[in-house]
C-alpha atoms as a PDB file:
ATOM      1  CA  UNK A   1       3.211 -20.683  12.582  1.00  0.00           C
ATOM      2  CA  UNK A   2       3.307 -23.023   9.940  1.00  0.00           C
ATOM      3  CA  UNK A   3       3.796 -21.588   6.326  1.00  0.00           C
ATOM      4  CA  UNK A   4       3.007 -24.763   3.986  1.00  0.00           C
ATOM      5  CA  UNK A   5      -0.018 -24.205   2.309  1.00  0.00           C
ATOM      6  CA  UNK A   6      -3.123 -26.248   2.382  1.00  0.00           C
ATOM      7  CA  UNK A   7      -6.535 -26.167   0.684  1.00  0.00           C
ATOM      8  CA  UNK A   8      -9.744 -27.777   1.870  1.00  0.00           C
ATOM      9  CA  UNK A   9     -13.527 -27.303   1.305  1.00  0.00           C
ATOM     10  CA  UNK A  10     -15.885 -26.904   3.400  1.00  0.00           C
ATOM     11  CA  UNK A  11     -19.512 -27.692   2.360  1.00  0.00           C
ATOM     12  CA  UNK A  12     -21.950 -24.742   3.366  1.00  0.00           C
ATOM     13  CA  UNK A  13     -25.470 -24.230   2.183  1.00  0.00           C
ATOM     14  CA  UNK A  14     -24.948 -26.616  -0.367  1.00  0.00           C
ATOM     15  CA  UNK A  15     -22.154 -23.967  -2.013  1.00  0.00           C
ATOM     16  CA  UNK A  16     -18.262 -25.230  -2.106  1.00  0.00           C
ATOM     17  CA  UNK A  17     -16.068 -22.991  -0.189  1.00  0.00           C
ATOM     18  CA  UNK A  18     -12.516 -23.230  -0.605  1.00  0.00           C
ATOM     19  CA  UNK A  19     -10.418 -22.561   2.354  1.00  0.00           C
ATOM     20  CA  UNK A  20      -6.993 -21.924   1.630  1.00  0.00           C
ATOM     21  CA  UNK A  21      -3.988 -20.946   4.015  1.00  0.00           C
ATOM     22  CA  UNK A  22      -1.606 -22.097   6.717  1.00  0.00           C
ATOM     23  CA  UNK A  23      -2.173 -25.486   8.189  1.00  0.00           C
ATOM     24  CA  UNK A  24      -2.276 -23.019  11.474  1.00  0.00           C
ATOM     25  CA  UNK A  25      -3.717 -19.604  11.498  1.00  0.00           C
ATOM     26  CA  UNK A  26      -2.115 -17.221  13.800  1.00  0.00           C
ATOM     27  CA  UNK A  27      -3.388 -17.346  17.251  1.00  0.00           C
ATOM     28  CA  UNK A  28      -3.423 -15.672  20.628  1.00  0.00           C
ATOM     29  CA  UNK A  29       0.212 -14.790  21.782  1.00  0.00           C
ATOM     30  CA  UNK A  30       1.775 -14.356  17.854  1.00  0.00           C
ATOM     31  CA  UNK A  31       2.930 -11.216  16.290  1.00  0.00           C
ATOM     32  CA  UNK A  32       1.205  -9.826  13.582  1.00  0.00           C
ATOM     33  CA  UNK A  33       2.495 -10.346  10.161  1.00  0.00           C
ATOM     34  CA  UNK A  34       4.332  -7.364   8.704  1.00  0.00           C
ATOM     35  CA  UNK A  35       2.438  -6.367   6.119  1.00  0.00           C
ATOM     36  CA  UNK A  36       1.174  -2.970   4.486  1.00  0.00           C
ATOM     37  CA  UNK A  37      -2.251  -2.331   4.239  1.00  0.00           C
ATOM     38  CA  UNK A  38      -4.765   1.081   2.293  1.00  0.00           C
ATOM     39  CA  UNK A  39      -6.897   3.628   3.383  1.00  0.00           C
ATOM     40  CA  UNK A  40      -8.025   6.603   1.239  1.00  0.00           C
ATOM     41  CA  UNK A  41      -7.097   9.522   3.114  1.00  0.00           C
ATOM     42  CA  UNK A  42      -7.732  13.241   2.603  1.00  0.00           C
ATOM     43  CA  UNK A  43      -4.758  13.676   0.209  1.00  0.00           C
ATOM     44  CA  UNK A  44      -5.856   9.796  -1.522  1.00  0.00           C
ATOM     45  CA  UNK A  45      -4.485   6.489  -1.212  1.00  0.00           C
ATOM     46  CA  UNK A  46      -2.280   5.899   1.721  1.00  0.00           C
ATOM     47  CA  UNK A  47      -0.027   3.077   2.838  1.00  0.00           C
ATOM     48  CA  UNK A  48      -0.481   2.136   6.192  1.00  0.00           C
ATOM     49  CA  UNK A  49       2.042  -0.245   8.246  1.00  0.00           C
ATOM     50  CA  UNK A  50       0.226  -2.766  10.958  1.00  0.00           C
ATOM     51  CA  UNK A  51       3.404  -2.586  12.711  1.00  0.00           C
ATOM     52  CA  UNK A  52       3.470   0.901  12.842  1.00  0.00           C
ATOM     53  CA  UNK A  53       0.238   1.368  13.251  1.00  0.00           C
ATOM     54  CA  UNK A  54      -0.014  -1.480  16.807  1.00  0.00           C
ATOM     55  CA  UNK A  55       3.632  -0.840  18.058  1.00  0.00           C
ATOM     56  CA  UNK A  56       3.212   0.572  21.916  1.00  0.00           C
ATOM     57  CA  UNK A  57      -0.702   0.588  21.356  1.00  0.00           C
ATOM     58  CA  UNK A  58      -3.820  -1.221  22.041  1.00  0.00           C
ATOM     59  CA  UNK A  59      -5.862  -1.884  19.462  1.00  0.00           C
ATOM     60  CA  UNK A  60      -8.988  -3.972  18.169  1.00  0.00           C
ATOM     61  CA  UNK A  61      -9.343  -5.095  14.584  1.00  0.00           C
ATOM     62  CA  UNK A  62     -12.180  -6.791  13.048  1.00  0.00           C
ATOM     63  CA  UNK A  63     -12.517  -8.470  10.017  1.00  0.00           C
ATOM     64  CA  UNK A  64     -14.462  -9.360   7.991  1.00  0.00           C
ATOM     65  CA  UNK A  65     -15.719 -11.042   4.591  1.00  0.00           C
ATOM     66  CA  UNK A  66     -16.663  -7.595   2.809  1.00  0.00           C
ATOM     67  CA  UNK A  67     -17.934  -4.147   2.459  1.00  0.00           C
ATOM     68  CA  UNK A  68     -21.594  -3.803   1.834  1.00  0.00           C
ATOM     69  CA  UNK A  69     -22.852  -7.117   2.162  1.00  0.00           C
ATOM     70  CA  UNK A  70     -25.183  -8.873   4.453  1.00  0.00           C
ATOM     71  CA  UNK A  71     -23.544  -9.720   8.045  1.00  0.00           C
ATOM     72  CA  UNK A  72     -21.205  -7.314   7.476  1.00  0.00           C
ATOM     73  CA  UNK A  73     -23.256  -4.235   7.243  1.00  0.00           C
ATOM     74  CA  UNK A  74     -25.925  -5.325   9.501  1.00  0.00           C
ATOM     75  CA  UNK A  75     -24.489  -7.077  12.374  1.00  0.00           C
ATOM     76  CA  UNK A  76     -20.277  -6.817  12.088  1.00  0.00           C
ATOM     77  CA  UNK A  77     -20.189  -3.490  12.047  1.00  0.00           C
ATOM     78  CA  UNK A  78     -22.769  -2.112  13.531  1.00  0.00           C
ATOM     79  CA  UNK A  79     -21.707  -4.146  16.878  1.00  0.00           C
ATOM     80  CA  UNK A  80     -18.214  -1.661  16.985  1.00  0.00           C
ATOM     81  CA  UNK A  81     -20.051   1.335  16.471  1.00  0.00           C
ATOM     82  CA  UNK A  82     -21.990   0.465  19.479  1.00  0.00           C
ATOM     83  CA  UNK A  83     -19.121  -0.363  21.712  1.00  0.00           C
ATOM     84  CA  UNK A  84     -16.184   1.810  20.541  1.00  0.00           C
ATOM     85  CA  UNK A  85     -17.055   4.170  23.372  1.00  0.00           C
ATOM     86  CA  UNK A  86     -16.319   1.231  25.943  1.00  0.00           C
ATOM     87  CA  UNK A  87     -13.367  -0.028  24.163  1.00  0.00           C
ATOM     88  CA  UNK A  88     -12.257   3.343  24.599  1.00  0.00           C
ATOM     89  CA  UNK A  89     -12.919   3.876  28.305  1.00  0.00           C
ATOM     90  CA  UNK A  90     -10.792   0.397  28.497  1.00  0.00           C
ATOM     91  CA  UNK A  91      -7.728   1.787  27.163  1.00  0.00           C
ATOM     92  CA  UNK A  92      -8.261   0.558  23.586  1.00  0.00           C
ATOM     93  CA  UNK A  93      -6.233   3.451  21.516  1.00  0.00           C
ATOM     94  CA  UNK A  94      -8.339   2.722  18.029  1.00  0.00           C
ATOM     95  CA  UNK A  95     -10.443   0.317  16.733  1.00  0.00           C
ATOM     96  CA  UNK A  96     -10.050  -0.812  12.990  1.00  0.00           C
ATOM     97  CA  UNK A  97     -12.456  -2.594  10.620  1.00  0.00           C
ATOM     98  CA  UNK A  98     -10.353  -5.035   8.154  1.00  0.00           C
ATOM     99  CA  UNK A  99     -11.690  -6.055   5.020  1.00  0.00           C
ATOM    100  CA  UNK A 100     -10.185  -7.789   1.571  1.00  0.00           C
ATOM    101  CA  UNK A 101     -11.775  -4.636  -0.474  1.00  0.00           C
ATOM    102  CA  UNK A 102     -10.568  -1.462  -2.210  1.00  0.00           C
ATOM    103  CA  UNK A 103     -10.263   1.513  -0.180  1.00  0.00           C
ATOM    104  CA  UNK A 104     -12.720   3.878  -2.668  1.00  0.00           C
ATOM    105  CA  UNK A 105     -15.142   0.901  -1.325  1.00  0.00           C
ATOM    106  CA  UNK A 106     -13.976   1.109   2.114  1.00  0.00           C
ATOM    107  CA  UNK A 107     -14.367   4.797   2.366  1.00  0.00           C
ATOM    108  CA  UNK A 108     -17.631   4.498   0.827  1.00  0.00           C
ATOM    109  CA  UNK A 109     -18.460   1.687   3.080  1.00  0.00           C
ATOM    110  CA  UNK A 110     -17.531   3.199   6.272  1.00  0.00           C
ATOM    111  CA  UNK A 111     -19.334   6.542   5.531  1.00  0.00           C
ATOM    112  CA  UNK A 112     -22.790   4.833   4.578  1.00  0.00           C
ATOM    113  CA  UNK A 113     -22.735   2.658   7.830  1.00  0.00           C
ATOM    114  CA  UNK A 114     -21.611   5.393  10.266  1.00  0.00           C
ATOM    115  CA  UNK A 115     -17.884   3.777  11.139  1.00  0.00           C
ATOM    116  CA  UNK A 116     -15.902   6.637   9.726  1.00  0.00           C
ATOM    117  CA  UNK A 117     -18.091   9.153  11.564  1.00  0.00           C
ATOM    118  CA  UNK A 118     -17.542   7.032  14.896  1.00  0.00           C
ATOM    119  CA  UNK A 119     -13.978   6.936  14.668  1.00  0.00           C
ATOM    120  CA  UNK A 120     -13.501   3.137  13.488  1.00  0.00           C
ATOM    121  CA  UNK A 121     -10.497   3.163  11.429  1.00  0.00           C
ATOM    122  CA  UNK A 122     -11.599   1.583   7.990  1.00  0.00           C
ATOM    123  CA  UNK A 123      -8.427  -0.415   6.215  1.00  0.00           C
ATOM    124  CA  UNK A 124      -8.073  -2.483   3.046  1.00  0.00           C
ATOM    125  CA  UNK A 125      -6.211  -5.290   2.683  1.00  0.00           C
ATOM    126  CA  UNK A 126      -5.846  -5.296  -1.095  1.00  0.00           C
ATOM    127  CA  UNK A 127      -4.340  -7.784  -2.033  1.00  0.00           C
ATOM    128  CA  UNK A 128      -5.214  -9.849   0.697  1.00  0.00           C
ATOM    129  CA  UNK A 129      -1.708  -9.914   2.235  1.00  0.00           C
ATOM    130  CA  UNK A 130      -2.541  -9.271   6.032  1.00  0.00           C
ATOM    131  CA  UNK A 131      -5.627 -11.881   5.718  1.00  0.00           C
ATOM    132  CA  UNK A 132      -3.368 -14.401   4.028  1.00  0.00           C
ATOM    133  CA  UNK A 133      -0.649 -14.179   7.036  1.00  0.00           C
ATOM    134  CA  UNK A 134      -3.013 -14.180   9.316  1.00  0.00           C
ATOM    135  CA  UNK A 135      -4.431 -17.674   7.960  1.00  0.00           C
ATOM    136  CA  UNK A 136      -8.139 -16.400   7.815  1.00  0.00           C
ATOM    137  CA  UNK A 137      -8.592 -16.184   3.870  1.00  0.00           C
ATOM    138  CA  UNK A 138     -11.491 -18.008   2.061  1.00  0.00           C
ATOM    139  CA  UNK A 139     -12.815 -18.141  -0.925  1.00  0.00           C
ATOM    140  CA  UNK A 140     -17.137 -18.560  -1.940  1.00  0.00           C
ATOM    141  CA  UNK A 141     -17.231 -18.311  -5.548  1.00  0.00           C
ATOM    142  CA  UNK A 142     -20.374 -19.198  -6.349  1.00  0.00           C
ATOM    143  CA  UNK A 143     -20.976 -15.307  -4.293  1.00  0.00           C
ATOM    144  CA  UNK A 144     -18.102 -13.873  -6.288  1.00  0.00           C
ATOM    145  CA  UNK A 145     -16.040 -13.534  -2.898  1.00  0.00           C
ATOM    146  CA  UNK A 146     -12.211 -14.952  -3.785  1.00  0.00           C
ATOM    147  CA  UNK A 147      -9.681 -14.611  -1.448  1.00  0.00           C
ATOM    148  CA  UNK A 148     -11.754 -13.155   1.445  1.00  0.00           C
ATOM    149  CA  UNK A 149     -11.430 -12.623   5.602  1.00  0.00           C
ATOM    150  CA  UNK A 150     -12.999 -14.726   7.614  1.00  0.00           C
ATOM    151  CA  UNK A 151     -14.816 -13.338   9.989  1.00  0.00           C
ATOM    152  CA  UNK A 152     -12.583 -12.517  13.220  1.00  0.00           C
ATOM    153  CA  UNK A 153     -12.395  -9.931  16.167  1.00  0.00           C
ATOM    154  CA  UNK A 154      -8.808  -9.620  17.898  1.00  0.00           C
ATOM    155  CA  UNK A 155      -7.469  -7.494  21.025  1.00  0.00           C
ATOM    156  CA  UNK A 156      -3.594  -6.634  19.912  1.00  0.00           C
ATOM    157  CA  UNK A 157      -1.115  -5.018  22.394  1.00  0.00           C
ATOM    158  CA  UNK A 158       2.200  -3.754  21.200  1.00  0.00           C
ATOM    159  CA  UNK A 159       1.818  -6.087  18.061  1.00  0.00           C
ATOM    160  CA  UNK A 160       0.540  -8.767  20.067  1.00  0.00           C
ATOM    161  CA  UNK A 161      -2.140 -10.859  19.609  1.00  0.00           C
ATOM    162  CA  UNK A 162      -4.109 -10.959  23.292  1.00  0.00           C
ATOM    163  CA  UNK A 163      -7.303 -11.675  22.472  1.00  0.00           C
ATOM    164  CA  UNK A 164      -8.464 -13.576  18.761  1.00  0.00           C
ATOM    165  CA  UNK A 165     -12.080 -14.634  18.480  1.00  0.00           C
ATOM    166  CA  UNK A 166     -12.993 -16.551  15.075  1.00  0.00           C
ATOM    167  CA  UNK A 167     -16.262 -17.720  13.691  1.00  0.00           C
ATOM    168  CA  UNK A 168     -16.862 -20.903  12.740  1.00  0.00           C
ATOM    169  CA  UNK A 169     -19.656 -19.865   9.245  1.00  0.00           C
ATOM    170  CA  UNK A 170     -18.607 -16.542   7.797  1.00  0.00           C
ATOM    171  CA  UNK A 171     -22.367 -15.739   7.943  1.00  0.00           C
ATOM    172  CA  UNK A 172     -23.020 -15.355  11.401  1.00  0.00           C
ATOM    173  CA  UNK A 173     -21.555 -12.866  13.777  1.00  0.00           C
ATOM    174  CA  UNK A 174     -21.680 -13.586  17.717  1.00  0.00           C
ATOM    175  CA  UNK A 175     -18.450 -14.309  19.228  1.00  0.00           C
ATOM    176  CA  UNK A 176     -16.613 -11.957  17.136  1.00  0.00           C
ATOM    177  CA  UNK A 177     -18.709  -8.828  17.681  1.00  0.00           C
ATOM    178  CA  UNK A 178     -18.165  -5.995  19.397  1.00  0.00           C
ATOM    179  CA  UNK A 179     -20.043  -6.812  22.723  1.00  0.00           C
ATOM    180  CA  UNK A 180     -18.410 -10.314  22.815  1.00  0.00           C
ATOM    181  CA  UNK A 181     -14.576  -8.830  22.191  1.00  0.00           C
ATOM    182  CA  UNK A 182     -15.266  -6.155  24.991  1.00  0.00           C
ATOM    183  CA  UNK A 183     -16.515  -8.813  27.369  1.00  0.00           C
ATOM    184  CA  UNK A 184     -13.055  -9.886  27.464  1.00  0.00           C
ATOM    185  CA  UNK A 185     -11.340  -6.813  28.628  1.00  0.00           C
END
């Protein structure tokens, strides 16, 4: 992993969008970054440790660029409410949804879309920690999105990264959707 910083824009439906983060995002084979992420659980805010939460365990995380808008709600998430049955039945122990949001929003987020009620595990990345490690942060300002997830689906074992599928345009959602990630277990 490289940890110099670099910035670069990327030109995309005629809007600047600044990407900003390690010369090399993590890849398939890396650790996770130690960081602390939110949910709002039934007693409020919680602190939740990736490390904890991935050590001895399979688990698939998606992220993505945020709660309640386009892709996200209609495509993203969607796709691992209709497959978190078969991740299930091949030995994935939880499946989380990752977003650079608040967790009141992620709560409300994952109730609305039927995640929550599916079991998909709904965590905040606040202060975009996690997404920053990971080397998957952008920013679109002319959407109001600063300091956002790309759009990614990974497999993690034990901490691991096995699997890591990343799209190319935040917009579109194919080879990091539910369907695609299971195809590869």
């Amino acid at each position: 992993m490289v940890h110099s910083e670099a910035e670069r824009y990327m030109a995309g439906n005629g809007n600047a969008i600044l990407m900003k983060g390690p010369l090399m995002a993590l890849s398939t084979g890396d650790t996770l970054p130690e960081v602390t992420l939110a949910i709002l659980g039934a007693e409020g805010p919680e602190q939740v440790s990736i490390k904890d939460k991935t050590a001895g365990r399979k688990v698939v995380i998606f992220a993505l660029p945020g709660a309640f808008t386009g892709t996200c709600s209609t495509s993203h998430v969607p796709s691992f409410i209709r497959t978190k049955d078969d991740f299930a039945a091949k030995g994935v122990d939880e499946v989380i949804c990752l977003s650079v949001n608040d967790i009141f929003v992620m709560d409300a987020w994952g109730k609305s879309t039927g995640a929550t009620e599916a079991g998909i595990t709904m965590l905040c990345d606040p202060a975009a920690e996690f997404t920053k490690a990971m080397g998957m942060e952008f920013s679109a300002p002319p959407v109001g999105l600063i300091d956002r997830s790309k759009r990614y689906a990974m497999v993690v074992e034990d901490g691991k990264i096995v699997t890591l599928h990343e799209e190319e345009n935040p917009g579109v959602c194919d080879v990091s959707g539910g369907e695609a990630l299971l195809a590869t277990l």
